[in-house]
Structure formats: C-alpha cells, structure tokens
Protein backbone atom coordinates (compact mmCIF):
# COMPACT_ATOMS: atom_id res chain seq x y z
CA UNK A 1 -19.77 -23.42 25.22
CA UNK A 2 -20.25 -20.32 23.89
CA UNK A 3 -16.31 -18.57 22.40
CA UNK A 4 -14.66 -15.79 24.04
CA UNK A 5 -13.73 -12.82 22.96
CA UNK A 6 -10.76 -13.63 22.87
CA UNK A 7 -11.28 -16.62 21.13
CA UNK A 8 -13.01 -14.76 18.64
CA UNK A 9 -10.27 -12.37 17.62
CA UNK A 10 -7.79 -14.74 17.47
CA UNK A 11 -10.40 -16.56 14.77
CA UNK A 12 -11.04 -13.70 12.74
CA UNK A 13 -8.06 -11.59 13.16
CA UNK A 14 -4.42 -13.45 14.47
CA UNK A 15 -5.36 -16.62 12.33
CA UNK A 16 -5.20 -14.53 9.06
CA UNK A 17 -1.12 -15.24 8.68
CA UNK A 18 0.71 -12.83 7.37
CA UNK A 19 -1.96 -10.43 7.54
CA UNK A 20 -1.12 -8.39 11.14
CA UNK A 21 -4.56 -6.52 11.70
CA UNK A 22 -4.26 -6.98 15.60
CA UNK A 23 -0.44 -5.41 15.64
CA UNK A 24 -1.77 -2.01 15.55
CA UNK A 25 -4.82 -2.22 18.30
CA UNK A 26 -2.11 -4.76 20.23
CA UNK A 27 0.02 -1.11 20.86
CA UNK A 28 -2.42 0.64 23.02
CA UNK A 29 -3.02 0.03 26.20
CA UNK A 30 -6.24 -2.75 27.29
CA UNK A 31 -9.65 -1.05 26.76
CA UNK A 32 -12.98 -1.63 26.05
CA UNK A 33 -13.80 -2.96 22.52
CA UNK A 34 -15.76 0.04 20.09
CA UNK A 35 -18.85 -1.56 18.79
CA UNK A 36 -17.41 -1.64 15.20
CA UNK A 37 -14.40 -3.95 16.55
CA UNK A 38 -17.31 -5.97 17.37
CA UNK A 39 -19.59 -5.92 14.78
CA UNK A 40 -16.37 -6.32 12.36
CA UNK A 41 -13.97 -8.93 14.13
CA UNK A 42 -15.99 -10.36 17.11
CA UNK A 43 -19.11 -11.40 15.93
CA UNK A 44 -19.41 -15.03 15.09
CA UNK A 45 -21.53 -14.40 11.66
CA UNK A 46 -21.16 -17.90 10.59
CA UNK A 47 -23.18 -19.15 13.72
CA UNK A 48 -26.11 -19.76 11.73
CA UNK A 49 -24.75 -21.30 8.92
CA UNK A 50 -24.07 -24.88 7.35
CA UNK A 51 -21.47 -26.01 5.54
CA UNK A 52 -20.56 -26.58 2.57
CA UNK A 53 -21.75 -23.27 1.00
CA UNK A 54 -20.30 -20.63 -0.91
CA UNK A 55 -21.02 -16.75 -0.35
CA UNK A 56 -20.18 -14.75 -3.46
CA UNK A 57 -19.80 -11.33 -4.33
CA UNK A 58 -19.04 -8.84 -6.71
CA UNK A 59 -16.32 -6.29 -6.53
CA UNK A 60 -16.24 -3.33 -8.99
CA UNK A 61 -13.79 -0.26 -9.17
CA UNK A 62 -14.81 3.22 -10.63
CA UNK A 63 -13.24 6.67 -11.02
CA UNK A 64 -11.38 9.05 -12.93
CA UNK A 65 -7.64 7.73 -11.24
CA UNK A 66 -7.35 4.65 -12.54
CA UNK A 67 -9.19 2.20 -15.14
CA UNK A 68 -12.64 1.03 -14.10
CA UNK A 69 -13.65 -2.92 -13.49
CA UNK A 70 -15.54 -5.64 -12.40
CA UNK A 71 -14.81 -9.14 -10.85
CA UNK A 72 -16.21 -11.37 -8.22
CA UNK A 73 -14.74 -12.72 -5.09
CA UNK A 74 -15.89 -15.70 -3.22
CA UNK A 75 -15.72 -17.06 0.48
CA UNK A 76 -15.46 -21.36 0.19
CA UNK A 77 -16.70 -22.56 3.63
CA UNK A 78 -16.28 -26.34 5.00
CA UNK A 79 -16.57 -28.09 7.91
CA UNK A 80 -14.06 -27.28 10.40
CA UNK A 81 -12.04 -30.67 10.57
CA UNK A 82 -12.41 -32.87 13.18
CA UNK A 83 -15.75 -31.03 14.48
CA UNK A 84 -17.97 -30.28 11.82
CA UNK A 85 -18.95 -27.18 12.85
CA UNK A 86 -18.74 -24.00 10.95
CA UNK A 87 -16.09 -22.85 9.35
CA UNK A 88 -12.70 -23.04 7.71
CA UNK A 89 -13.03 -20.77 5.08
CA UNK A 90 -11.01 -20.23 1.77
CA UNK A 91 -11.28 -17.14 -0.17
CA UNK A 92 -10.69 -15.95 -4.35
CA UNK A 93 -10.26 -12.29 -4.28
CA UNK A 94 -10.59 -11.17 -8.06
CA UNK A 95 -8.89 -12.94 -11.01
CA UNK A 96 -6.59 -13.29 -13.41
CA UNK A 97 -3.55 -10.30 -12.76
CA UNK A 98 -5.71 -8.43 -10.29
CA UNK A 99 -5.63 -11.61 -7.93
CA UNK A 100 -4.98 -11.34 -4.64
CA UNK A 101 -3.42 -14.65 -2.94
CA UNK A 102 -4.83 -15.00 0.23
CA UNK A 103 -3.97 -18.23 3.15
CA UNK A 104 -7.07 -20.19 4.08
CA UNK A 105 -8.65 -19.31 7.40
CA UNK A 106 -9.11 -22.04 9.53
CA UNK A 107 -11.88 -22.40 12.21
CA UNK A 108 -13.46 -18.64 11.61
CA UNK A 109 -16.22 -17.62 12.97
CA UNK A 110 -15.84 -13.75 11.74
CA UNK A 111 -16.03 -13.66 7.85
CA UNK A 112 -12.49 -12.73 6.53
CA UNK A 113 -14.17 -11.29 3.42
CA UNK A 114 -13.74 -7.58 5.62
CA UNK A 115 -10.18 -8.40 6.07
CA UNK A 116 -9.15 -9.52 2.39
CA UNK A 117 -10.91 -6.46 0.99
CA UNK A 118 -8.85 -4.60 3.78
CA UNK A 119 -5.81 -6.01 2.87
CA UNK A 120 -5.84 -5.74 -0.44
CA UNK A 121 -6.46 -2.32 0.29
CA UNK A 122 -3.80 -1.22 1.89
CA UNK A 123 -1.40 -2.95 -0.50
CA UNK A 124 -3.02 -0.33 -3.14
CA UNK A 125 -2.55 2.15 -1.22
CA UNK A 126 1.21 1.61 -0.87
CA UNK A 127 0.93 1.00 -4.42
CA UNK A 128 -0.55 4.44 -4.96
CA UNK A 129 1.30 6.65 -2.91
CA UNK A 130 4.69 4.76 -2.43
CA UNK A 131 3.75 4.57 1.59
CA UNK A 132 3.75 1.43 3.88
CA UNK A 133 1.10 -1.04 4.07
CA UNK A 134 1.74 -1.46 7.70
CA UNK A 135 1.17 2.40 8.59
CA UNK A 136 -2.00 2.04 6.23
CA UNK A 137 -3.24 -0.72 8.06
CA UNK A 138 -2.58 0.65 11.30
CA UNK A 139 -4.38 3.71 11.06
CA UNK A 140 -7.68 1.51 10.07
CA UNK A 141 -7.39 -0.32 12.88
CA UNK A 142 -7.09 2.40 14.79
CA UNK A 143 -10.12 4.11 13.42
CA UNK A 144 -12.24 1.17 13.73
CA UNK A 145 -11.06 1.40 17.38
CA UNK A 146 -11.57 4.85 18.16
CA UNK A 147 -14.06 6.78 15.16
CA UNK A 148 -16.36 4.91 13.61
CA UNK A 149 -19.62 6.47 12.88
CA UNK A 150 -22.28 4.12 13.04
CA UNK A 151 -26.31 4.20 11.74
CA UNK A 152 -28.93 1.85 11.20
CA UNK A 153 -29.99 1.19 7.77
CA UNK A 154 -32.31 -0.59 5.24
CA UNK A 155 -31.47 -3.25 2.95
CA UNK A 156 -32.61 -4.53 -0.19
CA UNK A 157 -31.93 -8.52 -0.77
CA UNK A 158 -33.14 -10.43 -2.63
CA UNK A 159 -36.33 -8.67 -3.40
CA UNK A 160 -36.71 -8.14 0.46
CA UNK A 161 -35.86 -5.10 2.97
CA UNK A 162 -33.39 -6.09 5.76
CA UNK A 163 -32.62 -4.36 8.57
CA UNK A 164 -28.72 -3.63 9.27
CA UNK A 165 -26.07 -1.34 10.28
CA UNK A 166 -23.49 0.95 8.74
CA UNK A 167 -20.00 1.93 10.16
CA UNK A 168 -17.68 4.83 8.42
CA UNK A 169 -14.44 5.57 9.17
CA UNK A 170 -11.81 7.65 7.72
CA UNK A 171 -8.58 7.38 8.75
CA UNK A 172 -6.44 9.51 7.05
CA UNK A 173 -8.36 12.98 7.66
CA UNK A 174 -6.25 13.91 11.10
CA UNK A 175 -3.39 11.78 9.86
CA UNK A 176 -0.68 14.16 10.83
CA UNK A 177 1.22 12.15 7.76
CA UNK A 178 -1.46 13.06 4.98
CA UNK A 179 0.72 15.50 3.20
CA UNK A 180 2.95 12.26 1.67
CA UNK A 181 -0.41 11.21 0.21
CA UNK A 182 -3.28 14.14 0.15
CA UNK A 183 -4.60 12.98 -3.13
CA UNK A 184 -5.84 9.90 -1.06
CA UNK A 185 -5.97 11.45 2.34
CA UNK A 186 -9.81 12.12 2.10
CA UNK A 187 -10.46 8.43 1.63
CA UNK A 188 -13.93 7.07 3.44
CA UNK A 189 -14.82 3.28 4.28
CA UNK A 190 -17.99 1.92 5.09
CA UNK A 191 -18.89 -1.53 6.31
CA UNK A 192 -22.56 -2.34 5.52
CA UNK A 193 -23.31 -5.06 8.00
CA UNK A 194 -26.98 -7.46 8.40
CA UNK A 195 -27.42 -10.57 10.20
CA UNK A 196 -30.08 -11.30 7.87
CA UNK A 197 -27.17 -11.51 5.26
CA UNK A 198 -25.46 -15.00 5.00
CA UNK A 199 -21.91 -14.23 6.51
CA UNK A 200 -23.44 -10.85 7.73
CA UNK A 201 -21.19 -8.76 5.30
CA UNK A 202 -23.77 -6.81 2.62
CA UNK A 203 -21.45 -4.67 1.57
CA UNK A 204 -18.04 -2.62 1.61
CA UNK A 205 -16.90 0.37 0.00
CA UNK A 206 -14.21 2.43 0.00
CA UNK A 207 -14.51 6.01 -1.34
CA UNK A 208 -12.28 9.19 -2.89
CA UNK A 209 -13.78 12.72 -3.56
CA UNK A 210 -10.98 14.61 -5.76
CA UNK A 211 -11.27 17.66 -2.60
CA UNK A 212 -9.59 19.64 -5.52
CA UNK A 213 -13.32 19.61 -7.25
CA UNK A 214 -15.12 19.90 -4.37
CA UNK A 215 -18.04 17.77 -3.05
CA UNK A 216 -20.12 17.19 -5.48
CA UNK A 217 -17.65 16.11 -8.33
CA UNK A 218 -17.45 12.71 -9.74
CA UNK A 219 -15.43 10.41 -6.93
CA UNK A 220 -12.12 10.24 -7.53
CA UNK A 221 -11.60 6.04 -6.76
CA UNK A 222 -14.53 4.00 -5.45
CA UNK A 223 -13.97 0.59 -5.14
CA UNK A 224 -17.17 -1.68 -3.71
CA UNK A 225 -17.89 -5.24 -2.60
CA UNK A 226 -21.53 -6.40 -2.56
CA UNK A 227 -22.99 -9.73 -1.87
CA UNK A 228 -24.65 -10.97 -4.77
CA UNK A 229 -28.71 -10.44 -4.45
CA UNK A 230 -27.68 -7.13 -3.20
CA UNK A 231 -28.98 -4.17 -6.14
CA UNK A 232 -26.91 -1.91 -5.55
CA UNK A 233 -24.92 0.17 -2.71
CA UNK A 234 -28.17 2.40 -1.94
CA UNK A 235 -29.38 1.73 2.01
CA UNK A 236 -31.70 4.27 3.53
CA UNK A 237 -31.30 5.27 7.44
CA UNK A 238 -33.58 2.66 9.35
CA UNK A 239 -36.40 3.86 11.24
C-alpha cells in the first residue's frame, strides 16, 4: 500500500532525531502542503531504488568571508530491516574537523541529504552571526512553506540532459530580525531536484551577494552540494 503523507513526513522529517525541521511548520495552523514541502520532504525518491548503494556527492565552499574548500558527503543506503525494502540510510557529511555527526535515518523514503546540508546550515549560521539555530531553521521551514519560487530546468548528468525542477527561497529578506545579522540577511537557497537523479537531489546551494558591492560583485559565501556526474551548478530554464 502506497505511504501517506503523513507517513512520509514522519520518514523524512520527525525520524531525523534531534534535528526538529517539523517544529516550525507544526506552529501554524493545518493547511495545504506548498509544492516544495512536497517535492523536498514528501516525495518518496528512493522508490525506484535498490539497496545496497551509495549516492555521493561533492560539497565545496567559496567566497571572500571565509576560507574556500572542498569535500564529499555520502548517503549509505540498506535494506530496511525486517522488509527489505528501501531504505535506512546513513550519511558522512564532510571530514576530518569540518564533520558533521549526523543519527542514521531509518526507513526513509525522502533523501535526508536536503536536511543534513540544512542542518549543518543553520548551525553556521549561528556560528556566524551568534543567532539561534532554531530561529534559523524556522524561518526555512517557513519559506519552504509559504515562498518558494519554483522553475523547470535542464540538467546535465552524466553526459545526458535531464529534465528537473528548481525551488529558491530566501528567508531572511522580510525577516523583521535581519538587522542582528544583515551581512547574511540576503542569503538565497536553491534545491535542484530530478527524478532522473538517483535519490532525486542534483543539487543544493546556498548563496551570499556582499549587497554592500552590489549585484554583480563576487558572492560573498556560496556553499554547494552536487551529485557526482553532475558538471557543474549551470541548469538552463526547461522548455
């Protein structure tokens, strides 16, 4: 039978101990579900997979505010036990001192990769600007819920052009808070998404334009996930 959607969030969102994504969209009163709440948390994109695989990626940071580099992350996905079916899932978010301990995620069906690179996130942003990761990670949710701008794009894969979607959000523009951190306040996220993708996540990015240079000056902080066989984080509007 096929999940719920309720069965789905709790998989890809309440599972995640310790990591409260639902607190903030659990405030407001019951509504209809924005199509990135779906795409991000209720979609089950390990349907078509079959365990035991390993979906890897590569996360680099660039920018003038702090020092540039590159790691990988990777998604371990098993059997669920005492089913078989797909997944519980164990994540490596970077290495060495820039490792982020994660708890492993058992019986997903969304792919936690968006909500480790979330996480982690938000616990450099309280790093940054001496805020809480909690009101961070509430006014994501909260954008996801109510302002994300979404297009269809074009992917490049593996040699190949994939169709997908795109979702942007930026949460901290009408923050009526953004004065405690206006360096960061401009900060943009997008969520490249394909079903063609295994674990449907191509990409995610999360970007900083110094506003004090204007538009077209180097970004600020840009950090980026890609799956690997992805180029690069260049997707043209679909047709």
């Amino acid at each position: 039978m096929r999940r719920s959607a309720t069965a789905l969030i709790a998989a890809g969102i309440v599972v995640l101990c310790g990591f409260p994504w639902a607190a903030a969209r659990a405030e407001e009163p019951p509504k209809e579900f924005s199509p990135a709440e779906r795409a991000l948390f209720m979609t089950d994109q390990f349907a078509k997979l079959r365990p035991p695989m390993t979906l890897r990626y590569r996360f680099q940071r660039s920018g003038s505010l702090e020092p540039a580099f590159e790691d990988k992350v990777s998604i371990a996905l098993t059997a669920q036990q005492g089913s078989g079916r797909c997944c519980d899932a164990a994540g490596e978010f970077l290495s060495g001192e820039r490792r982020v301990v994660l708890p492993p995620v058992e019986g997903a069906s969304g792919n936690p990769v968006t909500l480790f690179f979330l996480e982690r996130d938000v616990r450099e942003m309280e790093r940054l600007t001496k805020g809480k990761s909690a009101y961070f990670r509430k006014r994501i949710r909260m954008a996801i819920f109510q302002g994300a701008q979404q297009r269809a794009v074009t992917l490049s894969y593996r040699g190949k052009s994939v169709p997908g979607q795109e979702f942007t959000i930026t949460p901290y523009v009408d923050d009526p808070n953004r004065p405690r951190f206006e360096q960061l306040a401009n900060k943009r996220y997008v969520f490249t998404l394909s079903e063609a993708i295994p674990g449907g996540v191509y990409g995610i990015r999360a970007l900083v334009v110094d506003a004090a240079k204007g538009a077209d000056a180097p970004p600020l902080l840009t950090e980026e996930l890609l799956i690997d066989g992805a180029p690069g984080s260049s997707a043209k509007t679909g047709s």
